[in-house]
PDB file of N, CA and C in Angstrom:
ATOM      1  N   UNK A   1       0.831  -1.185   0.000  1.00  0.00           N
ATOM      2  CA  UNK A   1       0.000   0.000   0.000  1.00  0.00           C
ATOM      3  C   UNK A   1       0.882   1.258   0.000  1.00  0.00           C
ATOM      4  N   UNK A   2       1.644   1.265   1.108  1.00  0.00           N
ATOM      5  CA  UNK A   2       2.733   2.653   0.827  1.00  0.00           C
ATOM      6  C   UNK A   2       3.535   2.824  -0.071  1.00  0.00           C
ATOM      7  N   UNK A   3       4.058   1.423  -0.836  1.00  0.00           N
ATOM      8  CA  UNK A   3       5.088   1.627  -2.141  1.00  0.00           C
ATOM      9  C   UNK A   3       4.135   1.724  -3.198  1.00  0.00           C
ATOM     10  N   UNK A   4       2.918   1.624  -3.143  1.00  0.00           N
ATOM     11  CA  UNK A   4       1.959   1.787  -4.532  1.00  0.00           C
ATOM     12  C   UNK A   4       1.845   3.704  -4.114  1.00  0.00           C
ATOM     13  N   UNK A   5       1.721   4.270  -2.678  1.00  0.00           N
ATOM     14  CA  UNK A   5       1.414   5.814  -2.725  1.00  0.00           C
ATOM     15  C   UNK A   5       2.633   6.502  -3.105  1.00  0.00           C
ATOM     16  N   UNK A   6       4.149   5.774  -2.726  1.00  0.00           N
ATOM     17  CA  UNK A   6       5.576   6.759  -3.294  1.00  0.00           C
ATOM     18  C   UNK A   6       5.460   6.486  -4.626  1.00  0.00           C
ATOM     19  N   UNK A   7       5.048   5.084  -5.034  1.00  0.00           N
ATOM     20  CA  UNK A   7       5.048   4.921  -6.787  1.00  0.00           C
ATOM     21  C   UNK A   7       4.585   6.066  -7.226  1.00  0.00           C
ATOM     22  N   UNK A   8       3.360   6.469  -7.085  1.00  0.00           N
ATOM     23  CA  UNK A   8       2.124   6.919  -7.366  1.00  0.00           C
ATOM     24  C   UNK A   8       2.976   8.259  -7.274  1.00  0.00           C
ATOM     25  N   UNK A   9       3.123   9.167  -6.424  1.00  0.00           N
ATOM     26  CA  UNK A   9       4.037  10.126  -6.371  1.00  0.00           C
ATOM     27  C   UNK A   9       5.324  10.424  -7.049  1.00  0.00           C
ATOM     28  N   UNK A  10       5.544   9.650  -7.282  1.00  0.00           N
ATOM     29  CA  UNK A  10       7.188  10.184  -7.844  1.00  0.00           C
ATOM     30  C   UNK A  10       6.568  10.176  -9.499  1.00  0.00           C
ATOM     31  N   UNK A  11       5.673   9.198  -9.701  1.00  0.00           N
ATOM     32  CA  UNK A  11       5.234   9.302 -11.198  1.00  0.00           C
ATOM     33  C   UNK A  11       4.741  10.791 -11.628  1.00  0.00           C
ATOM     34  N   UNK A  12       3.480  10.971 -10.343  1.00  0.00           N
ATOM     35  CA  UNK A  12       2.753  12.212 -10.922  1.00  0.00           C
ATOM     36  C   UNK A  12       3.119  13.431  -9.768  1.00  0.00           C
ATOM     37  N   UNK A  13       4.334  13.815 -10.431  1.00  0.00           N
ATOM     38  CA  UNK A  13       4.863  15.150  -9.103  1.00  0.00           C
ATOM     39  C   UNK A  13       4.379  16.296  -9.651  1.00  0.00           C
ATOM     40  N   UNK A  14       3.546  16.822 -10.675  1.00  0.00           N
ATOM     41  CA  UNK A  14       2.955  18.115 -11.048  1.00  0.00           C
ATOM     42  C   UNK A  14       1.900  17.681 -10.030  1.00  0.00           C
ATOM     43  N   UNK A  15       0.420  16.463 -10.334  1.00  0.00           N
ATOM     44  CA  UNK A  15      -0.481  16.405  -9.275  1.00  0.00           C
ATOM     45  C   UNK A  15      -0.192  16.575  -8.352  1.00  0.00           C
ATOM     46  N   UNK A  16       0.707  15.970  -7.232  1.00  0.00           N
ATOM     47  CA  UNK A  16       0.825  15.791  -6.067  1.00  0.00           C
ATOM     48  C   UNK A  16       1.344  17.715  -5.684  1.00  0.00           C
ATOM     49  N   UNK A  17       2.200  18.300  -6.468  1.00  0.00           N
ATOM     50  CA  UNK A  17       2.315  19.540  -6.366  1.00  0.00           C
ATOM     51  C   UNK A  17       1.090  20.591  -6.061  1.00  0.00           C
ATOM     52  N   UNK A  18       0.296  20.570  -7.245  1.00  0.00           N
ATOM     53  CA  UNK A  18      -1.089  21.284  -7.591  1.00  0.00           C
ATOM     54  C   UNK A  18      -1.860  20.665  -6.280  1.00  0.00           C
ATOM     55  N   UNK A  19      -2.195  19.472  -6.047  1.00  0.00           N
ATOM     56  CA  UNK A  19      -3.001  19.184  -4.641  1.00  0.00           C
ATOM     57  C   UNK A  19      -2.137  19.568  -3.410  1.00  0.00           C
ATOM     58  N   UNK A  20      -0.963  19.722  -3.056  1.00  0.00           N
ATOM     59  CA  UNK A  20      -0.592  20.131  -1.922  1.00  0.00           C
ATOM     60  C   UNK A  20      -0.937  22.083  -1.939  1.00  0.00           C
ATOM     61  N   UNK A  21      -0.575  22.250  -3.085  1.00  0.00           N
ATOM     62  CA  UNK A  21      -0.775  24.010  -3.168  1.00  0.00           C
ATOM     63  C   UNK A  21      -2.283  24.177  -3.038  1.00  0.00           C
ATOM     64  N   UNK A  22      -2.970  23.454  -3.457  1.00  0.00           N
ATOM     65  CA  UNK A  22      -4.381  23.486  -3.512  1.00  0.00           C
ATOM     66  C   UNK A  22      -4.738  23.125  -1.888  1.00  0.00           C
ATOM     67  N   UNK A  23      -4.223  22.692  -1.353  1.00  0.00           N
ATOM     68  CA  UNK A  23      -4.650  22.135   0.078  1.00  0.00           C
ATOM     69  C   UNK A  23      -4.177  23.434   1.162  1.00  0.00           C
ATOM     70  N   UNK A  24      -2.952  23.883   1.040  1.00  0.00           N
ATOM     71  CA  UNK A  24      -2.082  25.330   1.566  1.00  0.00           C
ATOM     72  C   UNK A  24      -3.173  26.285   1.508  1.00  0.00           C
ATOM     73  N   UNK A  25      -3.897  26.989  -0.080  1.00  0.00           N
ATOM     74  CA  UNK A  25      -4.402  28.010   0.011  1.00  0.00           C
ATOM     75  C   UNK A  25      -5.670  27.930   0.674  1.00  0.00           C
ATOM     76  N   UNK A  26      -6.417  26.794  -0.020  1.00  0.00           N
ATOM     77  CA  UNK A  26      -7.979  26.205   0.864  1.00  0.00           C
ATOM     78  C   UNK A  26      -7.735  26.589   2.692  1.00  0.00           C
ATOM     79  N   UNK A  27      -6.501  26.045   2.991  1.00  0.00           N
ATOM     80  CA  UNK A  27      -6.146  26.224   4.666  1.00  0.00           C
ATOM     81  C   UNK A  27      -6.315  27.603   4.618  1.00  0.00           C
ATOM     82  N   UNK A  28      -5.354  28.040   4.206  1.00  0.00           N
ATOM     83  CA  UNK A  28      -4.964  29.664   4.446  1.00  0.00           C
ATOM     84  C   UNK A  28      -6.594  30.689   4.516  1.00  0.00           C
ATOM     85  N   UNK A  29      -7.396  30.408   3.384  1.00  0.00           N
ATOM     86  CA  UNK A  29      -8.769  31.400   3.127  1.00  0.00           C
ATOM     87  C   UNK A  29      -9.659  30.589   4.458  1.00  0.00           C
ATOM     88  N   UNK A  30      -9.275  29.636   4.619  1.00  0.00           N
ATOM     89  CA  UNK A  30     -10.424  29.224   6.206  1.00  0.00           C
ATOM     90  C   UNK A  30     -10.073  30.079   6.898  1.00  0.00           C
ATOM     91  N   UNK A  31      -7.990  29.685   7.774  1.00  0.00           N
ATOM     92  CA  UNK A  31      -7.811  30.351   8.455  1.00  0.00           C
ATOM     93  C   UNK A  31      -8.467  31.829   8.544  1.00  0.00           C
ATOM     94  N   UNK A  32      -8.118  32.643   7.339  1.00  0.00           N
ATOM     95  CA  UNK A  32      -8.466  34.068   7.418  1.00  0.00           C
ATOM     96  C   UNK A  32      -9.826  34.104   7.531  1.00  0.00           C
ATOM     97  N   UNK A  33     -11.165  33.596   6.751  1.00  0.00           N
ATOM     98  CA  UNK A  33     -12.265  34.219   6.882  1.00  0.00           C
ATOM     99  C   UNK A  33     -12.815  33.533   8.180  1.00  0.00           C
ATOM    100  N   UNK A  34     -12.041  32.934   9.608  1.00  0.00           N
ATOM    101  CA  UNK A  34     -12.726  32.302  10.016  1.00  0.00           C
ATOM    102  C   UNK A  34     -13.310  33.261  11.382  1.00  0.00           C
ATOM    103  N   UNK A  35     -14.461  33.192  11.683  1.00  0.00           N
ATOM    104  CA  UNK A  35     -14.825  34.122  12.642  1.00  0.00           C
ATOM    105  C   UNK A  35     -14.159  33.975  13.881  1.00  0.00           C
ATOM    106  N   UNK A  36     -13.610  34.901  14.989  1.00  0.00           N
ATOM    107  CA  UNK A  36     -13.434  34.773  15.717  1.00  0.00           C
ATOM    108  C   UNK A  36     -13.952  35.534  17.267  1.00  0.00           C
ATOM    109  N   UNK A  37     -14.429  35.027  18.331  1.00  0.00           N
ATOM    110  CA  UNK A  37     -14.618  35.888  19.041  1.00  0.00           C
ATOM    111  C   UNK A  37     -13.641  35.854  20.034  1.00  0.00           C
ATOM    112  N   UNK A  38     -13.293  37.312  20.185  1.00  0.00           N
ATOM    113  CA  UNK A  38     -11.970  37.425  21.145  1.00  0.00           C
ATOM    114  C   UNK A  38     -12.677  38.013  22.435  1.00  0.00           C
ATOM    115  N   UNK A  39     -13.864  38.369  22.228  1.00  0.00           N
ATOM    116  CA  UNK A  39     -13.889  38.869  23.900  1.00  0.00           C
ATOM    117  C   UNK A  39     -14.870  37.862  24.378  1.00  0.00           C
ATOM    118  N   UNK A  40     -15.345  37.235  25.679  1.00  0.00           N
ATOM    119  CA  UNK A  40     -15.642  36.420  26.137  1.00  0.00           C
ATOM    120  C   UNK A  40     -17.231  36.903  26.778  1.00  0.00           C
ATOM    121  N   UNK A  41     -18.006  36.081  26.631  1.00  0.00           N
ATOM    122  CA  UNK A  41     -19.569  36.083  27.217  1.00  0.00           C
ATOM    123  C   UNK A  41     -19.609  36.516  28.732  1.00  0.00           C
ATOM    124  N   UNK A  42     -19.809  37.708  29.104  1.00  0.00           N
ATOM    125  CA  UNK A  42     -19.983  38.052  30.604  1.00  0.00           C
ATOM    126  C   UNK A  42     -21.226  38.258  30.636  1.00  0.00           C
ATOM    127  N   UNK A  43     -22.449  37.784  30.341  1.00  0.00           N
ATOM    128  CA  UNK A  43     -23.768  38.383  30.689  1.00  0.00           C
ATOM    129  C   UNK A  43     -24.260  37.747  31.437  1.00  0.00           C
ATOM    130  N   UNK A  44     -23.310  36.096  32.092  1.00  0.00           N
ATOM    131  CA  UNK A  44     -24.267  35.929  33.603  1.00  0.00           C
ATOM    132  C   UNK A  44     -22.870  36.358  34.846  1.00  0.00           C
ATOM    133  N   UNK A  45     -23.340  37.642  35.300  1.00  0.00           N
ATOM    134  CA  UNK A  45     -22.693  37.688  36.360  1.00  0.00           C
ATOM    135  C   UNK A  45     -23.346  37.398  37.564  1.00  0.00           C
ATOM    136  N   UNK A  46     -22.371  36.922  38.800  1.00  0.00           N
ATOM    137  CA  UNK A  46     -22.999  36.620  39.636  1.00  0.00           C
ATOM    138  C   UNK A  46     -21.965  37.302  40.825  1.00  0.00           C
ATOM    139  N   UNK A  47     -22.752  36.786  41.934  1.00  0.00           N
ATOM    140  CA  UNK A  47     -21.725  37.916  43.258  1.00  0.00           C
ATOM    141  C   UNK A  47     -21.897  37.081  43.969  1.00  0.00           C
ATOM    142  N   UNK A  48     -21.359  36.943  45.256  1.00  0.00           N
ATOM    143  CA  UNK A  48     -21.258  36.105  46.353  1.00  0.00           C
ATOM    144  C   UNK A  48     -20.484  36.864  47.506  1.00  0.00           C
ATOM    145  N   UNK A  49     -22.020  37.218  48.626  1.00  0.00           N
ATOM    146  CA  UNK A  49     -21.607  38.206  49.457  1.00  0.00           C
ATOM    147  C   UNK A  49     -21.474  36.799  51.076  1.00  0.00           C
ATOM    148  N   UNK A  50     -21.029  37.070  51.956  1.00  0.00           N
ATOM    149  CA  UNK A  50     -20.255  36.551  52.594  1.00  0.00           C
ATOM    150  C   UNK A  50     -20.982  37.572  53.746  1.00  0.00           C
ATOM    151  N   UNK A  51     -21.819  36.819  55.047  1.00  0.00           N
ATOM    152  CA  UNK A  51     -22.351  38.044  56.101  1.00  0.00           C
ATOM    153  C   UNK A  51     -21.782  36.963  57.464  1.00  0.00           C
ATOM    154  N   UNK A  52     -21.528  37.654  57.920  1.00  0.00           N
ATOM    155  CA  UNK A  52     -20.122  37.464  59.306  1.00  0.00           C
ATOM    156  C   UNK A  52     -21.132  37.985  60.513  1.00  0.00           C
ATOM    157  N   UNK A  53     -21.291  37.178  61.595  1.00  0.00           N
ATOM    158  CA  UNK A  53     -22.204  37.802  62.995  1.00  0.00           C
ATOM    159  C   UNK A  53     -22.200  37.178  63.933  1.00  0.00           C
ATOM    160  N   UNK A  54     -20.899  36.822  65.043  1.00  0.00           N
ATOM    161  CA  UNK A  54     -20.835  35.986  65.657  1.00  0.00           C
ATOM    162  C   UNK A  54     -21.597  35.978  66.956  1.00  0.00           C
ATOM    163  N   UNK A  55     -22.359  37.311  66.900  1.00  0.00           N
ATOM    164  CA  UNK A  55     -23.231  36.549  68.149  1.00  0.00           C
ATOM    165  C   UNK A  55     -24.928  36.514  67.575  1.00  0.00           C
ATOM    166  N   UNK A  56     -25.352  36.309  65.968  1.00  0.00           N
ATOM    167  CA  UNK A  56     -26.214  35.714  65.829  1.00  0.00           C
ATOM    168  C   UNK A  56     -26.478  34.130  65.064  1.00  0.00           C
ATOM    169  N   UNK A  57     -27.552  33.471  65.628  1.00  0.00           N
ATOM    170  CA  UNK A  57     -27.195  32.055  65.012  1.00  0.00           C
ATOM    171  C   UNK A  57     -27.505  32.151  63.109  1.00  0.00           C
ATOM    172  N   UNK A  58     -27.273  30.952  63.192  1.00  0.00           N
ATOM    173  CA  UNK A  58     -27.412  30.923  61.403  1.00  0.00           C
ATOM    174  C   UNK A  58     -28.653  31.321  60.567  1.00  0.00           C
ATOM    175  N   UNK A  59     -29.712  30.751  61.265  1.00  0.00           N
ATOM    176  CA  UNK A  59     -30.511  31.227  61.140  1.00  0.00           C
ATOM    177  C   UNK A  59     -31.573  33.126  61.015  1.00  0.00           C
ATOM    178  N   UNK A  60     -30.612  33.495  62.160  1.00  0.00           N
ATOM    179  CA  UNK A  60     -30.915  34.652  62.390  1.00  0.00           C
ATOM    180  C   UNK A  60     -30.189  35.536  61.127  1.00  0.00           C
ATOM    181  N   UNK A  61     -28.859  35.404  60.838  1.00  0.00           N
ATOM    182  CA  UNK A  61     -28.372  35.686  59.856  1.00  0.00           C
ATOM    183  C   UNK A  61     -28.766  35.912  58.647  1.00  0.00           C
ATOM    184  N   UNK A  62     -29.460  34.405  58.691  1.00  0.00           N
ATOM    185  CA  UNK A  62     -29.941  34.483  57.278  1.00  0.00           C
ATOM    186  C   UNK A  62     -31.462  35.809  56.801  1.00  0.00           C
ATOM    187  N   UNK A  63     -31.962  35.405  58.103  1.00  0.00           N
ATOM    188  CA  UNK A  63     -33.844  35.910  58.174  1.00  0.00           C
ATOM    189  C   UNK A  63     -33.364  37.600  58.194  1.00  0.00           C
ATOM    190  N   UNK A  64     -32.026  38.239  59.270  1.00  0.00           N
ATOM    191  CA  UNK A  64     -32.343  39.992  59.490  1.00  0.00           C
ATOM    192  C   UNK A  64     -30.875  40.428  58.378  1.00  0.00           C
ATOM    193  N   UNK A  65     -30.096  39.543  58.038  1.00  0.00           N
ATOM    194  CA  UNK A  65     -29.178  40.222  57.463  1.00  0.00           C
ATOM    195  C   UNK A  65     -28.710  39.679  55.746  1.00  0.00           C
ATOM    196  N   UNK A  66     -28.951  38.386  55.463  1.00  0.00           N
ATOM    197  CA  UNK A  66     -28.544  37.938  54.175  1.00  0.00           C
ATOM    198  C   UNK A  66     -29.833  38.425  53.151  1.00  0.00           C
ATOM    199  N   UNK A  67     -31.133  38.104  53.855  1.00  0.00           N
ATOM    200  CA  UNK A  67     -32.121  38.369  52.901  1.00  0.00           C
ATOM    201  C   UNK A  67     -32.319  39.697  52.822  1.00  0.00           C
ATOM    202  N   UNK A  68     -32.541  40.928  54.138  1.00  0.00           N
ATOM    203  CA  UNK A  68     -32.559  41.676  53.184  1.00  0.00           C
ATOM    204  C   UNK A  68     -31.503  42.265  52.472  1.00  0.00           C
ATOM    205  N   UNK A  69     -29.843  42.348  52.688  1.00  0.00           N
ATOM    206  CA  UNK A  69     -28.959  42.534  51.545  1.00  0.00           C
ATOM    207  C   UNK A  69     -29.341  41.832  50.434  1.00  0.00           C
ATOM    208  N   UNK A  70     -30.042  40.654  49.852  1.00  0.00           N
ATOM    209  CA  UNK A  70     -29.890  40.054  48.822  1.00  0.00           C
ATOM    210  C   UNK A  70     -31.182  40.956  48.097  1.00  0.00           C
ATOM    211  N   UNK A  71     -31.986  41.146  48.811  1.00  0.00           N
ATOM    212  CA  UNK A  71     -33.279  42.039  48.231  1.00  0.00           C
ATOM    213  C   UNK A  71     -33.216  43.195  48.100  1.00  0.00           C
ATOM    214  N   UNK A  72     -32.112  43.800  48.716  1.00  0.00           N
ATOM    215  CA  UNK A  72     -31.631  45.070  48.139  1.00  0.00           C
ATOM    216  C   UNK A  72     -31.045  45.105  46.913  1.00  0.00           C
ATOM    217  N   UNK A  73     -30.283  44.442  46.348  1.00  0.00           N
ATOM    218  CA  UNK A  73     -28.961  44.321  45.700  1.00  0.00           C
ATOM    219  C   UNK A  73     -30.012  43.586  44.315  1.00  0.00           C
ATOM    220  N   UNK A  74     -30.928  43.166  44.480  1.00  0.00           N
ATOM    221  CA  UNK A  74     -31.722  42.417  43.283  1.00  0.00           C
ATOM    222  C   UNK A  74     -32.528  43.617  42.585  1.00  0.00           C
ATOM    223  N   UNK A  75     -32.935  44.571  43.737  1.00  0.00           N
ATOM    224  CA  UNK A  75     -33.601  45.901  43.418  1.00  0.00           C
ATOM    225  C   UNK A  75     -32.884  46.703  42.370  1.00  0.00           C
ATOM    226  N   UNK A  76     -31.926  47.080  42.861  1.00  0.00           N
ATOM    227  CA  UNK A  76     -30.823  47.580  41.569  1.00  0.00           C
ATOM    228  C   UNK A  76     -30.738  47.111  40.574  1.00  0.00           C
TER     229      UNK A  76
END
């Protein structure tokens, strides 16, 4: 199989020329027309606030100080 593809080559070196140049420019016009996006999708941002209260329990935290910061901050 591989000495029938060098046969095959060394016979027809204009083809094998014309299809490699033909294969180069085909690459080259992808490369160039190919779209690219360089800046990156930020439209889901998200935040992550962090509420610190060591003398209320977790609970309490959550009910007088996480919810309403989070319902403020959603308002905006």
């Amino acid at each position: 199989m591989f000495k029938s593809i060098v046969r095959f080559s060394i016979k027809k070196k204009v083809f094998v020329a014309l299809a490699t140049i033909l294969l180069l420019v085909s690459g080259i016009y992808s490369m160039l027309t190919l779209p690219i996006d360089a800046v990156p999708d930020i439209t889901n941002n998200q935040v992550q606030i962090v509420t610190v209260s060591p003398t209320l329990a977790p609970q309490e935290v959550e009910q007088l100080i996480t919810r309403v910061s989070s319902s403020t901050f959603l308002k905006t």
